[in-house]
Protein backbone atom coordinates (compact mmCIF):
# COMPACT_ATOMS: atom_id res chain seq x y z
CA UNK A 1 -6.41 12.01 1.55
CA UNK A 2 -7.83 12.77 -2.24
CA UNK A 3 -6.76 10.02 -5.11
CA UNK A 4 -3.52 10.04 -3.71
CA UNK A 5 -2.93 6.21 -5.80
CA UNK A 6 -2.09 5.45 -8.77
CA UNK A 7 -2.76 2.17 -10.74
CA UNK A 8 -0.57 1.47 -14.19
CA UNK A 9 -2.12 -1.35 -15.60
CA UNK A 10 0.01 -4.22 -17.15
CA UNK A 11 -2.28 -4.39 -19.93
CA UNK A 12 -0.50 -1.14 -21.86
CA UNK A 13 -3.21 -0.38 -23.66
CA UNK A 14 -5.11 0.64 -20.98
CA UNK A 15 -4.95 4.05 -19.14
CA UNK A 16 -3.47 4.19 -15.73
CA UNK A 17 -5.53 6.01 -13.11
CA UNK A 18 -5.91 7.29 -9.59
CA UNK A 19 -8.12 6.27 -6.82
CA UNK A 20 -7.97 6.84 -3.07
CA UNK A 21 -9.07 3.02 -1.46
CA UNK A 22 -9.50 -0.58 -2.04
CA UNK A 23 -12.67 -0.06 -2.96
CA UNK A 24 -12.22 2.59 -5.47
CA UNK A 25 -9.32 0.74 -6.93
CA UNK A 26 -11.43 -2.55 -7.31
CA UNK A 27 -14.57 0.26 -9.09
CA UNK A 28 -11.84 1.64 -11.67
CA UNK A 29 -10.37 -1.86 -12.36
CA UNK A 30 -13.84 -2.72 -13.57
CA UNK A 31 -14.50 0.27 -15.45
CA UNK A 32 -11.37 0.15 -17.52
CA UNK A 33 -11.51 -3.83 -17.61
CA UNK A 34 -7.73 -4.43 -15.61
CA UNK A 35 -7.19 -7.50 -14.12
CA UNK A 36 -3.73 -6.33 -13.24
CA UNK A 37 -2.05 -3.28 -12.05
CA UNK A 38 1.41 -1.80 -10.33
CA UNK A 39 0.66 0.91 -7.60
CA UNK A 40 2.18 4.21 -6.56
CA UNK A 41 1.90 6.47 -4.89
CA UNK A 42 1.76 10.30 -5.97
CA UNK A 43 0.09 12.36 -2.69
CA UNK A 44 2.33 14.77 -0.73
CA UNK A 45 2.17 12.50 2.73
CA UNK A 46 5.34 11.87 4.08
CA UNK A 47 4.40 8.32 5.84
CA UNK A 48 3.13 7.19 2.27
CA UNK A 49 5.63 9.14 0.49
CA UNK A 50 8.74 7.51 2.73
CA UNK A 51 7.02 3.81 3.34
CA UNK A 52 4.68 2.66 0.08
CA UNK A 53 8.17 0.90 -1.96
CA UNK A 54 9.23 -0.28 0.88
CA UNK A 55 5.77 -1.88 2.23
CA UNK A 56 5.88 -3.97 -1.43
CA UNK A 57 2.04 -2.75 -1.08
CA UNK A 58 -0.03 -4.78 -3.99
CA UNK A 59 -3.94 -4.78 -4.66
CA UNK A 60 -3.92 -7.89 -2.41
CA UNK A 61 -2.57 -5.93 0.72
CA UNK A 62 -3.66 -2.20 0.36
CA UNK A 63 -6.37 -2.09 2.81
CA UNK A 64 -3.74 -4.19 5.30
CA UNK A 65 -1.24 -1.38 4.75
CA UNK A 66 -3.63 1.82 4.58
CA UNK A 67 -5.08 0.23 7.85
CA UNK A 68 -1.73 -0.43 9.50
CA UNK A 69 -0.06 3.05 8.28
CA UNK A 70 -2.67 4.98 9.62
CA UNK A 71 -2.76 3.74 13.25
CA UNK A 72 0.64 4.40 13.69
CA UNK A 73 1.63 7.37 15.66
CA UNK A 74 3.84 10.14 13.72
CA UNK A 75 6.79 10.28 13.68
CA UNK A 76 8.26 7.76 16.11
CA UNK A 77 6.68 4.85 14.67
CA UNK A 78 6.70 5.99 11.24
CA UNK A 79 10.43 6.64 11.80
CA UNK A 80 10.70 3.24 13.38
CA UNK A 81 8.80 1.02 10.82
CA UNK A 82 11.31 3.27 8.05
CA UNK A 83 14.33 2.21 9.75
CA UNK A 84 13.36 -1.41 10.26
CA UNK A 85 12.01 -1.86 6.28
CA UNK A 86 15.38 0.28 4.55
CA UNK A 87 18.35 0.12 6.67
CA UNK A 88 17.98 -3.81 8.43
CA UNK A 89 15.85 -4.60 5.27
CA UNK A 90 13.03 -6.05 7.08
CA UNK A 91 9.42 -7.44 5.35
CA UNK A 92 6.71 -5.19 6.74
CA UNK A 93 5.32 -8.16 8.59
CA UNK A 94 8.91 -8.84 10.55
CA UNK A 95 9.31 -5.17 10.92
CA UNK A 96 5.57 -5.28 12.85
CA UNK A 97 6.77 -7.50 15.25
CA UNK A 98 10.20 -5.63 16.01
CA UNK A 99 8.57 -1.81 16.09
CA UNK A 100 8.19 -1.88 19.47
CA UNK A 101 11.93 -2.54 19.94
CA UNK A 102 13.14 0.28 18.13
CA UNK A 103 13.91 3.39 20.42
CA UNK A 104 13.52 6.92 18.52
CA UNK A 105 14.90 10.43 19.61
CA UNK A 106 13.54 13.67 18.01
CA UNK A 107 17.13 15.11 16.69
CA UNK A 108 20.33 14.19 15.73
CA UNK A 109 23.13 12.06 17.49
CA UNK A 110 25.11 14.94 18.91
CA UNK A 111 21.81 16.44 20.81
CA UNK A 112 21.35 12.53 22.16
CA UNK A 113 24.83 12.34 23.19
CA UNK A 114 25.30 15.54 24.98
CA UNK A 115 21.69 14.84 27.05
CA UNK A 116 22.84 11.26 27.57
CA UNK A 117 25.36 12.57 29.35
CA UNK A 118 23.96 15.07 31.06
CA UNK A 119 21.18 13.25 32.46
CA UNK A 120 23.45 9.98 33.84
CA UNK A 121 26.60 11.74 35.05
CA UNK A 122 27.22 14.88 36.65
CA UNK A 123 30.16 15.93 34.81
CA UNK A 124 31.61 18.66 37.46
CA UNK A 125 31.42 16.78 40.57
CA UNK A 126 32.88 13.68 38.89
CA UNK A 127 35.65 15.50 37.07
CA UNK A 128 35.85 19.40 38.28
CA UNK A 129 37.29 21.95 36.15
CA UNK A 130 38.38 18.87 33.46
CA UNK A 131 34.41 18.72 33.19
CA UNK A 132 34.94 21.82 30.38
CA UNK A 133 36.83 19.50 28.26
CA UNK A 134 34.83 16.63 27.56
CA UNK A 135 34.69 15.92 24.14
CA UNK A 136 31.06 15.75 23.31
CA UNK A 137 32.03 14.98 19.41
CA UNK A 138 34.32 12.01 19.89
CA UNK A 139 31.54 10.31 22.04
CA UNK A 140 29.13 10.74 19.60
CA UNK A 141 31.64 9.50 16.87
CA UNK A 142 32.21 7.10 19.17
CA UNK A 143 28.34 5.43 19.51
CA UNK A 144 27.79 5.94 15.99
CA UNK A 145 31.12 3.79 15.04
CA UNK A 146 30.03 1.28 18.15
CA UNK A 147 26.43 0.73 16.00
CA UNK A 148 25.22 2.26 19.78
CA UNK A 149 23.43 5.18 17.47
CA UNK A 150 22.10 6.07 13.95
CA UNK A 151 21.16 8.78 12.41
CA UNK A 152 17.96 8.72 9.93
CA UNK A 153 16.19 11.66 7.80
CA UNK A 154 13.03 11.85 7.54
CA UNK A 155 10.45 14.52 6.42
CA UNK A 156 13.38 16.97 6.62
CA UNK A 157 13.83 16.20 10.23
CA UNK A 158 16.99 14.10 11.85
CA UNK A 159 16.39 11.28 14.62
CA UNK A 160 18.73 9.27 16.07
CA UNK A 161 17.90 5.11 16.25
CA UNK A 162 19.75 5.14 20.45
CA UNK A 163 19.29 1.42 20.24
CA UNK A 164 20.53 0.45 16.87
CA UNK A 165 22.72 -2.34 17.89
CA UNK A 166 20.27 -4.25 20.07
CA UNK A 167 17.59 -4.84 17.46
């Protein structure tokens, strides 16, 4: 990770600039005499890229966040912690406390259905020939109205929340 920050000062005289770390942030602050500043970020990483507005990630909490972010493993938490911060609108500190609750499958609801059922019923000895006509579509159609499943995007890739109604 490069100076993958930026700080805009409040103060719009002053020139906004990049830094990497706390403890280049706190250097530049100094240099350009800011006491205040709003932080983006502008790198090419999809955790930061998908989580930093949603974290509400300040001068006060960037070392908190960078730390936290970083341990996380990729994608299933990262997808997680997404899901718990924009679609149930949780603070990052609630949504710590819940990650481990969330249950993440690698691809979309209609692959989750279709091995859901595959793995807890055998199909042809519970239904014979009628086995061909199971409607793989309406059950998924049917979690996803339920609130059973979700569907979320992220880094161009689909995974399916398969406990979004229990959290």
């Amino acid at each position: 990770m490069g100076n993958d920050f930026c700080a805009t000062p409040y103060d719009t005289g002053k020139p906004f600039f990049f830094f990497e770390d706390l403890e280049s942030l706190e250097k530049k602050m100094k240099q350009h005499g800011v006491e205040e500043v709003e932080l983006s970020y502008q790198g090419d990483d999809d955790k930061h890229l998908a989580l930093f507005d949603h974290c509400g990630v300040t001068s006060c909490n960037l070392n908190d966040y960078l730390e936290y972010i970083d341990n996380l493993s990729y994608p299933s938490e990262i997808v997680a912690l997404l899901y718990l911060l924009e679609d149930l609108g949780y603070t990052l500190e609630d949504a710590k406390g819940k990650l481990e609750d969330v249950c993440v499958y690698p691809g979309a609801a209609s692959d989750y259905a279709y091995e859901l059922i595959d793995d807890c019923y055998d199909l042809p000895k519970m239904m014979g020939d009628l086995a061909n006509y199971f409607d793989y579509d309406s059950f998924t159609r049917d979690l996803k109205l339920g609130g059973d499943v979700c569907e979320v995007e992220f880094a161009n890739e689909t995974f399916t929340i398969t406990n979004a109604n229990c959290i």
